[in-house]
ModelCIF file with pLDDT and N, C-alpha, C, O atoms, coordinates in Angstrom:
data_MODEL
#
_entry.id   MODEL 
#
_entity.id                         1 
_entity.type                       polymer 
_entity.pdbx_number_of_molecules   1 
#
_entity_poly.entity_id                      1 
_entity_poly.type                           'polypeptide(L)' 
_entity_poly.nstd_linkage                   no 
_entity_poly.nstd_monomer                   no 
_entity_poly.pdbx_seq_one_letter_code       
;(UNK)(UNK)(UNK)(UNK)(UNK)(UNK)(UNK)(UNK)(UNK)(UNK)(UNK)(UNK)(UNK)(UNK)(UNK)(UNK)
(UNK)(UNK)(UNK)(UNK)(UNK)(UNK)(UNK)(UNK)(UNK)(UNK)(UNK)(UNK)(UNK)(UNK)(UNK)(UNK)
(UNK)
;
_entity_poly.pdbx_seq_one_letter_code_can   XXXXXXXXXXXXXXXXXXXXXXXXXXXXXXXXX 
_entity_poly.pdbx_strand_id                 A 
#
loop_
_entity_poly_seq.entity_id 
_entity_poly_seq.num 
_entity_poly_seq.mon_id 
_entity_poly_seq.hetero 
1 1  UNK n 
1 2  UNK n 
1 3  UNK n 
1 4  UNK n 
1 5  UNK n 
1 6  UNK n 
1 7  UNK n 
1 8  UNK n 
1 9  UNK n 
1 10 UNK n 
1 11 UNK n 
1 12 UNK n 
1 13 UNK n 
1 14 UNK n 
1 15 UNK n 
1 16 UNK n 
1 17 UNK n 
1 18 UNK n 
1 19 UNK n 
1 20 UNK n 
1 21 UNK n 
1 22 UNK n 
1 23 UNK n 
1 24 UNK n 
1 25 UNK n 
1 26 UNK n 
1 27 UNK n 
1 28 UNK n 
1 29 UNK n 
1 30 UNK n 
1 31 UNK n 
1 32 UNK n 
1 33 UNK n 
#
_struct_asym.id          A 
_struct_asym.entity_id   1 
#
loop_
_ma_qa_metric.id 
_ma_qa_metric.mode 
_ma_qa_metric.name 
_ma_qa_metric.software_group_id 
_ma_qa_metric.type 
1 global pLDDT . pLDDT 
2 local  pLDDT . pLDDT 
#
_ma_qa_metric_global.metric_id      1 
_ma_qa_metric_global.metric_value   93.82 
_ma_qa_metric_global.model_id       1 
_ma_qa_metric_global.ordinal_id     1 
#
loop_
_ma_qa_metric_local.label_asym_id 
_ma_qa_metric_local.label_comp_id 
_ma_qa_metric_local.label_seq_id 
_ma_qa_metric_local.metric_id 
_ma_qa_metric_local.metric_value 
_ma_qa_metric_local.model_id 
_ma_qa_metric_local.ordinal_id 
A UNK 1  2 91.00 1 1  
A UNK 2  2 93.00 1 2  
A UNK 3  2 94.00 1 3  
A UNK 4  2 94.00 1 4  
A UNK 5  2 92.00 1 5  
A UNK 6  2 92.00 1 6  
A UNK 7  2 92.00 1 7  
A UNK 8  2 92.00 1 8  
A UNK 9  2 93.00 1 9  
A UNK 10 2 94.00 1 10 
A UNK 11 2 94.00 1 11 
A UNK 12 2 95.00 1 12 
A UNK 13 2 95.00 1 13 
A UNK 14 2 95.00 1 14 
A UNK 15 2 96.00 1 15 
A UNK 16 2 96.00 1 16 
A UNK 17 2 96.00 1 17 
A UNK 18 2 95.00 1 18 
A UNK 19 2 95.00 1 19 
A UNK 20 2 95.00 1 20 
A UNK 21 2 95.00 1 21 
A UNK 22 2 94.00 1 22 
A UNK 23 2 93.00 1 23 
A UNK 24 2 90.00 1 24 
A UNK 25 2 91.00 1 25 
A UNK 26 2 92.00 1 26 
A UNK 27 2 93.00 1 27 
A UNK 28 2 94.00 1 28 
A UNK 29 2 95.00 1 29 
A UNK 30 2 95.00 1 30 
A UNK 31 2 96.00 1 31 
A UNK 32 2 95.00 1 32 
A UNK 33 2 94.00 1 33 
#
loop_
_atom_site.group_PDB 
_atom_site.id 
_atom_site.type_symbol 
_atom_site.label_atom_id 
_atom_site.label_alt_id 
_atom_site.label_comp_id 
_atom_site.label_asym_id 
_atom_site.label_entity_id 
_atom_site.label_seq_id 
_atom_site.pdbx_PDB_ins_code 
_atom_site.Cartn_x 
_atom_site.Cartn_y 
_atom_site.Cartn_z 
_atom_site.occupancy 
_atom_site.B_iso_or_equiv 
_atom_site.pdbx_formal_charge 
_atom_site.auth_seq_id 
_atom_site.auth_comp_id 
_atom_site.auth_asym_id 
_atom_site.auth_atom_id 
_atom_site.pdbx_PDB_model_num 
ATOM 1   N N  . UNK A 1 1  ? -24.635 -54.304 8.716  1.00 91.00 ? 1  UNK A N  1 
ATOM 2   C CA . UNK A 1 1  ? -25.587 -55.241 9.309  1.00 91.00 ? 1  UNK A CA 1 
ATOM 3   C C  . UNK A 1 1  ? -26.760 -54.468 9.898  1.00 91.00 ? 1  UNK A C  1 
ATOM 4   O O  . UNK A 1 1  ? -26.657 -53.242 9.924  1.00 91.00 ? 1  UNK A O  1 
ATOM 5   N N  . UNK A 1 2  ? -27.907 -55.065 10.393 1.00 93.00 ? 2  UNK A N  1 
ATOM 6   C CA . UNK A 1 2  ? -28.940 -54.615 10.731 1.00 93.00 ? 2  UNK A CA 1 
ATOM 7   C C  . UNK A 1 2  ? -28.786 -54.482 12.480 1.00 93.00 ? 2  UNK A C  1 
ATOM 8   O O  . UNK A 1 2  ? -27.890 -54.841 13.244 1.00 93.00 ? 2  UNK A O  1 
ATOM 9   N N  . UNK A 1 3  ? -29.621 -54.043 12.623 1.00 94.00 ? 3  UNK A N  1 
ATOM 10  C CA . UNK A 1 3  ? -29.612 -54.162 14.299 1.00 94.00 ? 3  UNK A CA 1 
ATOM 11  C C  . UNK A 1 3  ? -30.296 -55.363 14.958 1.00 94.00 ? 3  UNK A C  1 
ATOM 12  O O  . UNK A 1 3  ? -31.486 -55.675 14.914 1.00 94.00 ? 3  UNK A O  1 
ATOM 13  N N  . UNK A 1 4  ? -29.041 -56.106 15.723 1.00 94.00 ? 4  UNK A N  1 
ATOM 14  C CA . UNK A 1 4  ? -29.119 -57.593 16.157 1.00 94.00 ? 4  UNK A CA 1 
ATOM 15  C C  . UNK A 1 4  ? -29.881 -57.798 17.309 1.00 94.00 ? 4  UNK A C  1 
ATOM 16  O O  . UNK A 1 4  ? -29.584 -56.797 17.961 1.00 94.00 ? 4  UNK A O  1 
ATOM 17  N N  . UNK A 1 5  ? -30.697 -58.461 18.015 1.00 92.00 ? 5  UNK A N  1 
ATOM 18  C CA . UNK A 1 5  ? -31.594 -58.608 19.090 1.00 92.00 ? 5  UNK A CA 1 
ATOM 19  C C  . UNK A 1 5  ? -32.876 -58.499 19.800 1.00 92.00 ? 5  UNK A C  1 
ATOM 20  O O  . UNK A 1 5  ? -33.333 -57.359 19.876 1.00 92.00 ? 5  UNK A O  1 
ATOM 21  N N  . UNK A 1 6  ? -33.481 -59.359 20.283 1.00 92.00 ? 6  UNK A N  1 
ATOM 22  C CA . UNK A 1 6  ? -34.531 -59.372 20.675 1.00 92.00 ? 6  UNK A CA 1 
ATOM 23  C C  . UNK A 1 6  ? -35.198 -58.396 21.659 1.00 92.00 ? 6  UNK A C  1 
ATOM 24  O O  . UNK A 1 6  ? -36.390 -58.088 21.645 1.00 92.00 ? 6  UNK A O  1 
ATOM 25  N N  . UNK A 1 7  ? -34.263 -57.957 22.511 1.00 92.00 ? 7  UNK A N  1 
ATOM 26  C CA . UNK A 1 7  ? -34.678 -56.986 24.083 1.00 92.00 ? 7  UNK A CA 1 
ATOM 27  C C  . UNK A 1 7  ? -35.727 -56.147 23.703 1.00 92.00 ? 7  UNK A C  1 
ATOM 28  O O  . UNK A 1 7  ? -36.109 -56.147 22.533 1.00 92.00 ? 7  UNK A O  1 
ATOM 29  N N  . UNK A 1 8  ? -36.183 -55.508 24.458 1.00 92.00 ? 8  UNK A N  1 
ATOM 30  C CA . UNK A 1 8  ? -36.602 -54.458 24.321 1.00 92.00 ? 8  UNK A CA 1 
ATOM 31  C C  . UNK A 1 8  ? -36.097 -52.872 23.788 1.00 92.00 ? 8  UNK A C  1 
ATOM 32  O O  . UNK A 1 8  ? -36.730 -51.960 23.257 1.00 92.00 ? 8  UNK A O  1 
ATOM 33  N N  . UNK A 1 9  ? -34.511 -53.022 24.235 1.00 93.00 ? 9  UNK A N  1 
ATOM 34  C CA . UNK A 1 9  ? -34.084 -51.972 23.807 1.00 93.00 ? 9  UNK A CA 1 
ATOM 35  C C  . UNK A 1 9  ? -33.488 -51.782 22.172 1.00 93.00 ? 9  UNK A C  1 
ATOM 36  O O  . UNK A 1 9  ? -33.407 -50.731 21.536 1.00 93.00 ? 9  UNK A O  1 
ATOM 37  N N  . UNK A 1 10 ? -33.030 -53.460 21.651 1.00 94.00 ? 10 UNK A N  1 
ATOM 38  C CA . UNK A 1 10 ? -33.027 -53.249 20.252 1.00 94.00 ? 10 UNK A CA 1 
ATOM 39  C C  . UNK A 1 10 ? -34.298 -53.394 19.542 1.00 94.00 ? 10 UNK A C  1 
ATOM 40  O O  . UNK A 1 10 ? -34.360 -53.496 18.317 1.00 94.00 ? 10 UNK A O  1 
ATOM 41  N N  . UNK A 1 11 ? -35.459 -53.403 20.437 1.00 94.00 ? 11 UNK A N  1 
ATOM 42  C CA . UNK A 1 11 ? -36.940 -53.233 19.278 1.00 94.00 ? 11 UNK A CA 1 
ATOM 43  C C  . UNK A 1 11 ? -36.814 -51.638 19.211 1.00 94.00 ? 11 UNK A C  1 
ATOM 44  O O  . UNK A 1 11 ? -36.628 -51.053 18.145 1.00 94.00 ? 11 UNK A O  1 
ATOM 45  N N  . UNK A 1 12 ? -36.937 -50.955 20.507 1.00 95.00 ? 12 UNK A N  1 
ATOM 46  C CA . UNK A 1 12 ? -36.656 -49.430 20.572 1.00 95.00 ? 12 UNK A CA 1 
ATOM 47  C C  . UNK A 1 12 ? -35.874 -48.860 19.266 1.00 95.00 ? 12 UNK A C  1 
ATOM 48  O O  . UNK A 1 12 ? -36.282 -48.044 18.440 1.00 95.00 ? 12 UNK A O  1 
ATOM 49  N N  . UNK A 1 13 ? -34.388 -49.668 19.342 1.00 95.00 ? 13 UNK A N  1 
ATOM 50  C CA . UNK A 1 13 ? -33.411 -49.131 18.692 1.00 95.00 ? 13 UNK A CA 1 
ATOM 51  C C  . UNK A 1 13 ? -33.977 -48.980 17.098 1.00 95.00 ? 13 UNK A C  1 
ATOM 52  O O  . UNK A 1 13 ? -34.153 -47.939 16.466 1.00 95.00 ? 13 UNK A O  1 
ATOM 53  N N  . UNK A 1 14 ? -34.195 -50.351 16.681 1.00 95.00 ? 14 UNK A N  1 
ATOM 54  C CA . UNK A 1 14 ? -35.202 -50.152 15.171 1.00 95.00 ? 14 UNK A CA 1 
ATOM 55  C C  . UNK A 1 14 ? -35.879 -49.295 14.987 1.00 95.00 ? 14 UNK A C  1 
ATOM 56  O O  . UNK A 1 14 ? -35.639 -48.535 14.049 1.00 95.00 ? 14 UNK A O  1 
ATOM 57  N N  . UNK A 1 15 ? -37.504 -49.008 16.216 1.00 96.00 ? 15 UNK A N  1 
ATOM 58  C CA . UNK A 1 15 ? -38.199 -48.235 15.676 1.00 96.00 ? 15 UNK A CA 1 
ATOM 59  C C  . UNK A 1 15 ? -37.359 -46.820 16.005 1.00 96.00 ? 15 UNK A C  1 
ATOM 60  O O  . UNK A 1 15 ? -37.907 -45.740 15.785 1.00 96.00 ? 15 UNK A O  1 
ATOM 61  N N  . UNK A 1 16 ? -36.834 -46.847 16.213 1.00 96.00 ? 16 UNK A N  1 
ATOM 62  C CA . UNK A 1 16 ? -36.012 -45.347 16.549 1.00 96.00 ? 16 UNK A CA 1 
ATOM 63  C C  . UNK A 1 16 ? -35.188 -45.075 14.749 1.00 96.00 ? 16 UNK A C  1 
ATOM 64  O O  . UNK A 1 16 ? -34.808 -43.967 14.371 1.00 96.00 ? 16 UNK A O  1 
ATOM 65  N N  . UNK A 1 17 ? -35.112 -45.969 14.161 1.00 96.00 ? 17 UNK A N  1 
ATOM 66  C CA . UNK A 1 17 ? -33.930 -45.805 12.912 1.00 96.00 ? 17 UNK A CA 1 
ATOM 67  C C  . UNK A 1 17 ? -34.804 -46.119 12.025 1.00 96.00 ? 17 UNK A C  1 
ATOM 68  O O  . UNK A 1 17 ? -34.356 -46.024 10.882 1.00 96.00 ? 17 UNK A O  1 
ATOM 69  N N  . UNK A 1 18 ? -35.696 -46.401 12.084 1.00 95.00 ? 18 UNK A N  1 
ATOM 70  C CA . UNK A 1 18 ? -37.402 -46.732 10.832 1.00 95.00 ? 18 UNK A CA 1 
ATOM 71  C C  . UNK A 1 18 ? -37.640 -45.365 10.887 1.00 95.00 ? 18 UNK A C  1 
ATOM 72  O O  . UNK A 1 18 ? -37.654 -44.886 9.753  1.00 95.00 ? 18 UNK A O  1 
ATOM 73  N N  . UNK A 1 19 ? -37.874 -44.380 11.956 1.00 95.00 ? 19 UNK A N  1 
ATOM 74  C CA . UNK A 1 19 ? -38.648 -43.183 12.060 1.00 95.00 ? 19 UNK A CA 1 
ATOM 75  C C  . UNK A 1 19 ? -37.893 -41.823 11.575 1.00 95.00 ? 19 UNK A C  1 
ATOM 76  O O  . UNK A 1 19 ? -38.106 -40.653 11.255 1.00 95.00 ? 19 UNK A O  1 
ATOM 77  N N  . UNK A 1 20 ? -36.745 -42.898 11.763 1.00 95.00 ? 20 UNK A N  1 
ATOM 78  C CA . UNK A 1 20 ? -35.394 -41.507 10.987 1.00 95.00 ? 20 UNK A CA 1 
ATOM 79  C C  . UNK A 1 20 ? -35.528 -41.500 9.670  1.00 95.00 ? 20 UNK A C  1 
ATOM 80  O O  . UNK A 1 20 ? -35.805 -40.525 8.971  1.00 95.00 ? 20 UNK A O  1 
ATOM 81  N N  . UNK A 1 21 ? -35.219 -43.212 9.140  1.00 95.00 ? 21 UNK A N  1 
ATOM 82  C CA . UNK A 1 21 ? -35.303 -42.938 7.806  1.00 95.00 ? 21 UNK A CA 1 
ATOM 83  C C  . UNK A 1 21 ? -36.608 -42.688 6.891  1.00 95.00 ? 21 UNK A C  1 
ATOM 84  O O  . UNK A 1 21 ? -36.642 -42.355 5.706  1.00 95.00 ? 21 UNK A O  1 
ATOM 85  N N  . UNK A 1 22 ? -37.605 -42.927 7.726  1.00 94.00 ? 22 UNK A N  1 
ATOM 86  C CA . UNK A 1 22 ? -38.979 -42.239 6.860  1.00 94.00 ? 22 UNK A CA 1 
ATOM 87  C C  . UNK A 1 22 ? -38.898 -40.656 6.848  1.00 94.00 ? 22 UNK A C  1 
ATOM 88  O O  . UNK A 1 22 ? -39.269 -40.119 5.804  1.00 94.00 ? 22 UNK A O  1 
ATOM 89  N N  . UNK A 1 23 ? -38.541 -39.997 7.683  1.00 93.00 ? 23 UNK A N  1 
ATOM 90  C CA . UNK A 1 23 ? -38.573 -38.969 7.493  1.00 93.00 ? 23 UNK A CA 1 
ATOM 91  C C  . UNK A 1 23 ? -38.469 -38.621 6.463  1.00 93.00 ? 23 UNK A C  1 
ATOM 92  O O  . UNK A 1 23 ? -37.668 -39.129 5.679  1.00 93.00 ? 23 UNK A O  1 
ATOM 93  N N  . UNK A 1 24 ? -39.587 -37.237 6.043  1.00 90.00 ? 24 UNK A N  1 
ATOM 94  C CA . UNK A 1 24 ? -39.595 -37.146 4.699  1.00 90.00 ? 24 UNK A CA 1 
ATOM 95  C C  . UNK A 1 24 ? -38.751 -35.419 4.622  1.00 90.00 ? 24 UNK A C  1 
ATOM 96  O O  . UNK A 1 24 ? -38.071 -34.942 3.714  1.00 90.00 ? 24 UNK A O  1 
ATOM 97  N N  . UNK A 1 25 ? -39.115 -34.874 5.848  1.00 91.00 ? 25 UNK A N  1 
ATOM 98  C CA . UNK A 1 25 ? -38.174 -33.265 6.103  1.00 91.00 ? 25 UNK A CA 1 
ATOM 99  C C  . UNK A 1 25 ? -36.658 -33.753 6.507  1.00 91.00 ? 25 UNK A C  1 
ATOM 100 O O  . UNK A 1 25 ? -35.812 -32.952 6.905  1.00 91.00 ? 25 UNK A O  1 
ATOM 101 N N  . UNK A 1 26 ? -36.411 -35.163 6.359  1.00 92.00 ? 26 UNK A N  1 
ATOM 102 C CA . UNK A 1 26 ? -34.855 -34.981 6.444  1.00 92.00 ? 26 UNK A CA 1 
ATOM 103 C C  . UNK A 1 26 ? -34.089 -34.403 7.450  1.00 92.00 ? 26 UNK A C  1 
ATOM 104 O O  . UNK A 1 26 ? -32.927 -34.075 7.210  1.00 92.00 ? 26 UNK A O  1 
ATOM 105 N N  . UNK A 1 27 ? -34.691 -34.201 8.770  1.00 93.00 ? 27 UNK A N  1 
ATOM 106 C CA . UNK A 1 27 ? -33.914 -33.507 9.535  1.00 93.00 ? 27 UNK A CA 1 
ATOM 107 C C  . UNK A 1 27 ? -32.636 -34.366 9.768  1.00 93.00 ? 27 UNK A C  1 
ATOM 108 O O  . UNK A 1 27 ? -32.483 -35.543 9.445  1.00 93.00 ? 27 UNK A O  1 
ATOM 109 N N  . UNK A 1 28 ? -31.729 -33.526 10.407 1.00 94.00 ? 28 UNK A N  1 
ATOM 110 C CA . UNK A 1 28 ? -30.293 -34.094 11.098 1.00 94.00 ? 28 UNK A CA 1 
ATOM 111 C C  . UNK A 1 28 ? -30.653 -34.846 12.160 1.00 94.00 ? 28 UNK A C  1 
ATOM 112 O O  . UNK A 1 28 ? -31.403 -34.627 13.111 1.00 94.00 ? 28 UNK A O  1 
ATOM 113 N N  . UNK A 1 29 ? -29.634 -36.265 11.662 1.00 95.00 ? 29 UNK A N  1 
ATOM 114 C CA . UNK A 1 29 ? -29.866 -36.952 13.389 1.00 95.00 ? 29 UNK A CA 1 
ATOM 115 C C  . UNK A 1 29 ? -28.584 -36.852 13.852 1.00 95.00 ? 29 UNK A C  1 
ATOM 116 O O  . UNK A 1 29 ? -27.515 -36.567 13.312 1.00 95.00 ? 29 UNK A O  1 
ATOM 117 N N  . UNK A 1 30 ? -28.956 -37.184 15.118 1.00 95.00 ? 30 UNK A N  1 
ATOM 118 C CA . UNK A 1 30 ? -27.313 -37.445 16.204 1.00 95.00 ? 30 UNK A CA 1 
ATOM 119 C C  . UNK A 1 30 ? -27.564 -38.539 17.051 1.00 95.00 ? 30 UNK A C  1 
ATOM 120 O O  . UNK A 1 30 ? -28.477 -38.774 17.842 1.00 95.00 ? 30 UNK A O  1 
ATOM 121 N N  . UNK A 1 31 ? -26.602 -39.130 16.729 1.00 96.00 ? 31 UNK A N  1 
ATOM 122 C CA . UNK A 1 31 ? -26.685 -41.198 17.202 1.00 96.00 ? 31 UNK A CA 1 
ATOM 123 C C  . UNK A 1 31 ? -25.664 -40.911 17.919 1.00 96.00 ? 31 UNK A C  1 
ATOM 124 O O  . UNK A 1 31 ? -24.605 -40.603 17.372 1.00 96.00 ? 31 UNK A O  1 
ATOM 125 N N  . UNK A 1 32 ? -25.820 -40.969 19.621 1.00 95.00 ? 32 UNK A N  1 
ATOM 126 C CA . UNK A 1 32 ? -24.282 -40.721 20.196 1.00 95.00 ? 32 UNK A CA 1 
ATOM 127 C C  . UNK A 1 32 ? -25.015 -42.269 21.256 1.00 95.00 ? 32 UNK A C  1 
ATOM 128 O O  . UNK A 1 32 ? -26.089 -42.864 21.348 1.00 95.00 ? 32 UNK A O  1 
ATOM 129 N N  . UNK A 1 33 ? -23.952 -42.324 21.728 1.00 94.00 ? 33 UNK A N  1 
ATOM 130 C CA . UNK A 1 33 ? -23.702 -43.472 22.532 1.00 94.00 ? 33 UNK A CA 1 
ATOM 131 C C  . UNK A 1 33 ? -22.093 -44.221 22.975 1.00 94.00 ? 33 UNK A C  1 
ATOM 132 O O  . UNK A 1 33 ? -22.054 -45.224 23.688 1.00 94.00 ? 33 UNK A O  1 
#
């Protein structure tokens, strides 16, 4: 599923996982929580 919600912190959360997957150098991510 996609990431569910309006807040502010799941708009964050999107543009946070848009900017990963554009990456074009591919770096390593780490999603802890």
């Amino acid at each position: 599923r996609g990431v569910v919600g309006s807040s502010r912190y799941a708009r964050n959360l999107r543009d946070a996982i848009r900017q990963a997957a554009a990456d074009r150098e591919r770096q390593p991510v780490l999603i802890f929580g």
